[in-house]
Protein backbone atom coordinates (compact mmCIF):
# COMPACT_ATOMS: atom_id res chain seq x y z
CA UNK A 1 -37.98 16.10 36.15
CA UNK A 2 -37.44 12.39 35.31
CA UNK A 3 -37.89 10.85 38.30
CA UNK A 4 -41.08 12.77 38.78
CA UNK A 5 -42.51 11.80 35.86
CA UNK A 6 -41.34 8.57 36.38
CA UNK A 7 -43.00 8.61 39.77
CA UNK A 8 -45.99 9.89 38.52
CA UNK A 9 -46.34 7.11 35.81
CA UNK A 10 -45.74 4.06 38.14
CA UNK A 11 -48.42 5.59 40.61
CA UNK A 12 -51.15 5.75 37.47
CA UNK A 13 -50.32 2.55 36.51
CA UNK A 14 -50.82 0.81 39.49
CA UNK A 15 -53.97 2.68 40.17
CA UNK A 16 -55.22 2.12 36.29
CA UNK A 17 -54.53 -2.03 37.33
CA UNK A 18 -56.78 -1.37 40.58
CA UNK A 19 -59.75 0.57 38.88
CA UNK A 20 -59.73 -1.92 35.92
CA UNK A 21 -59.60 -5.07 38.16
CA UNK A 22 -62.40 -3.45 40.87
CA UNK A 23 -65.05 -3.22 37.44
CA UNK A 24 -67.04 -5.85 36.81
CA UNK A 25 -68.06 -6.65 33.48
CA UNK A 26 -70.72 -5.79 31.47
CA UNK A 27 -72.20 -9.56 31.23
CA UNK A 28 -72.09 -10.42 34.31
CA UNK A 29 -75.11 -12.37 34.76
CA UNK A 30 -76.09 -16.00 34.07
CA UNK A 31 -77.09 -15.02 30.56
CA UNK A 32 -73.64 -13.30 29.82
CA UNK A 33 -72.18 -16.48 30.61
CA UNK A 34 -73.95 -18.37 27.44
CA UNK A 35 -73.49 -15.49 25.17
CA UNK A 36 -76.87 -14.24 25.79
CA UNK A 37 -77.62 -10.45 26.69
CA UNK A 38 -81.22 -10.92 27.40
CA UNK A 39 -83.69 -8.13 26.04
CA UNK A 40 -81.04 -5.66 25.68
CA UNK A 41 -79.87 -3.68 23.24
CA UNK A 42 -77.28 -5.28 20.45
CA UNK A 43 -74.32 -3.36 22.04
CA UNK A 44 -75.31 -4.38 25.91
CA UNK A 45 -76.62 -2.38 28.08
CA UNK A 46 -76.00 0.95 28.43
CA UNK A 47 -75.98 2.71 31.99
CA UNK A 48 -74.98 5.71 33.31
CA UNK A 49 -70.87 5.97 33.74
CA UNK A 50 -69.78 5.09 37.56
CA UNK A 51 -67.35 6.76 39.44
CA UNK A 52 -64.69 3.37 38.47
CA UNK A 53 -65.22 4.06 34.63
CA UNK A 54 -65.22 7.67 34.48
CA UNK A 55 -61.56 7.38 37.12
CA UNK A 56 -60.21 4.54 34.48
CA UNK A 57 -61.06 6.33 31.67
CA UNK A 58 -58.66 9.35 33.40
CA UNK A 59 -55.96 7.24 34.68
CA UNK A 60 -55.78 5.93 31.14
CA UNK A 61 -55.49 9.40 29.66
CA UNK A 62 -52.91 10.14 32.07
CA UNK A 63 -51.25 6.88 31.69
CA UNK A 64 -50.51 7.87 28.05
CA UNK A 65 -49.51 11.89 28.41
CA UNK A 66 -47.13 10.10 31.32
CA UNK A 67 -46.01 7.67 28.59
CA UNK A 68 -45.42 10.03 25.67
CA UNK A 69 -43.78 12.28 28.25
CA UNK A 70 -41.33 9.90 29.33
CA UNK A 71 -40.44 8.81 25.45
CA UNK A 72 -40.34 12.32 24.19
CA UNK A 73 -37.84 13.47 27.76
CA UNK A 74 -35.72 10.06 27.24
CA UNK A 75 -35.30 10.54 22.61
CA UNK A 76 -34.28 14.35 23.82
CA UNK A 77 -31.92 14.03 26.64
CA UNK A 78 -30.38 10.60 25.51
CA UNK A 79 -27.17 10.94 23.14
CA UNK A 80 -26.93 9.12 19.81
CA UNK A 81 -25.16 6.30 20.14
CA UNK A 82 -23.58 4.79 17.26
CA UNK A 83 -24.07 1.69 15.92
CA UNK A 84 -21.34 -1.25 16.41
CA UNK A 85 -20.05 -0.69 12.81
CA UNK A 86 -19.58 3.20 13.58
CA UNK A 87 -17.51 2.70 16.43
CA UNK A 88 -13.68 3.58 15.49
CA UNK A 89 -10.72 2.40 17.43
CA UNK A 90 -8.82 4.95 19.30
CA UNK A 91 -5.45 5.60 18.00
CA UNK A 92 -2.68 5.70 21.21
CA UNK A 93 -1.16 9.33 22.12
CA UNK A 94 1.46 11.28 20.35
CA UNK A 95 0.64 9.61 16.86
CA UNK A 96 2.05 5.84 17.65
CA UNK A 97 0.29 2.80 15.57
CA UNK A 98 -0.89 0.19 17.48
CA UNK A 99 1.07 -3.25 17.13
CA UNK A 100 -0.78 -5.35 14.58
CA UNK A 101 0.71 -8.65 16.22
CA UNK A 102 2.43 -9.74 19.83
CA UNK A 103 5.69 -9.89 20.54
CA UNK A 104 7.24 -13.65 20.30
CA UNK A 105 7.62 -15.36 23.55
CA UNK A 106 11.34 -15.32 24.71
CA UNK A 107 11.95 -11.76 23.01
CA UNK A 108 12.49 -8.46 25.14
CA UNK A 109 10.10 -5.70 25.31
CA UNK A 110 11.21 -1.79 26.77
CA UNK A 111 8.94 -0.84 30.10
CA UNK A 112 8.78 2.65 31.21
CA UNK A 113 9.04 2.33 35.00
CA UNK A 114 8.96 5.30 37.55
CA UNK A 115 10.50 4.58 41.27
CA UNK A 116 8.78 5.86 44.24
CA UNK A 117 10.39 5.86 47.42
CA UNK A 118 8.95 7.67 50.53
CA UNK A 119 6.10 9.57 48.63
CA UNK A 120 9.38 11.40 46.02
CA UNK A 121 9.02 10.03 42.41
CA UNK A 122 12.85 9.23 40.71
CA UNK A 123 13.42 9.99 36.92
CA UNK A 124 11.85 7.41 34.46
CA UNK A 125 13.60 4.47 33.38
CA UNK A 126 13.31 2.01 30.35
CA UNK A 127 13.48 -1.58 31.07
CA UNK A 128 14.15 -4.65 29.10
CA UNK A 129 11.68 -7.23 30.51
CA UNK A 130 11.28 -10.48 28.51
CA UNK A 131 7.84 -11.80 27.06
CA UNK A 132 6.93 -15.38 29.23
CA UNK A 133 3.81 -15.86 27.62
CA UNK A 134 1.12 -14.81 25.02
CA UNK A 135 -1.45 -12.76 25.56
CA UNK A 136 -4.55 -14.87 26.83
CA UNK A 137 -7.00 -14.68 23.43
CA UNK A 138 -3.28 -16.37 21.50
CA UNK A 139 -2.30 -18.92 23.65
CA UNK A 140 -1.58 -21.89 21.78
CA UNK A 141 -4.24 -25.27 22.68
């Protein structure tokens, strides 16, 4: 339903730029061009509507249902997002805090490591593996 109303919109819109640009305007004599509208009324002249006003005057109507449309469909549909302050950090599985600092360079940290061999998955092992550097946003400068 979006993309049809979506398609529908962009198709108005380019015909609203058409019909407006195809009109001329309503001084567009020599006297227009001074300020001066001649012996006509105060408001200009006032014809009989052409085919190009009455067809902007409905692609504009139809530009704005298309518009509200597409606002109302996008408020509805669209989930609340929280603001940046709202977000929460995720705490890890099974209840764990998260480490407030790094481990020290040099010092051992336990790895959980699962061999595969041939498409059959051994039993889980715990590895010491030592820390060679800190993490990128602590290096030292």
């Amino acid at each position: 339903m979006v993309y049809l109303l979506t398609t529908i919109h962009v198709i108005v819109c380019l015909f609203l730029v058409i019909v407006v640009l195809l009109q001329s305007g309503k001084a567009a004599d020599l006297a227009g061009a001074f300020g001066g509208m001649g012996s006509q009324t105060v408001f200009g002249p006032r014809g009989s509507a052409t085919v190009l006003s009455k067809a902007t005057t409905i692609a504009a109507a139809l530009f704005m249902v298309t518009s509200l449309s597409l606002s109302i469909i996008a408020t509805r549909t669209g989930g609340s997002v929280p603001a940046i302050f709202e977000k929460k950090v995720a705490q890890p599985k099974g209840g764990a805090q998260p480490q407030t600092a790094p481990p020290p360079v040099g010092s051992q940290v336990p790895i959980q490591v699962t061999p595969e061999s041939n498409g059959q998955k051994g039993a889980t092992q715990t590895l010491p593996v030592p820390v060679q550097a800190a993490p990128p946003g602590q290096q030292k400068k």
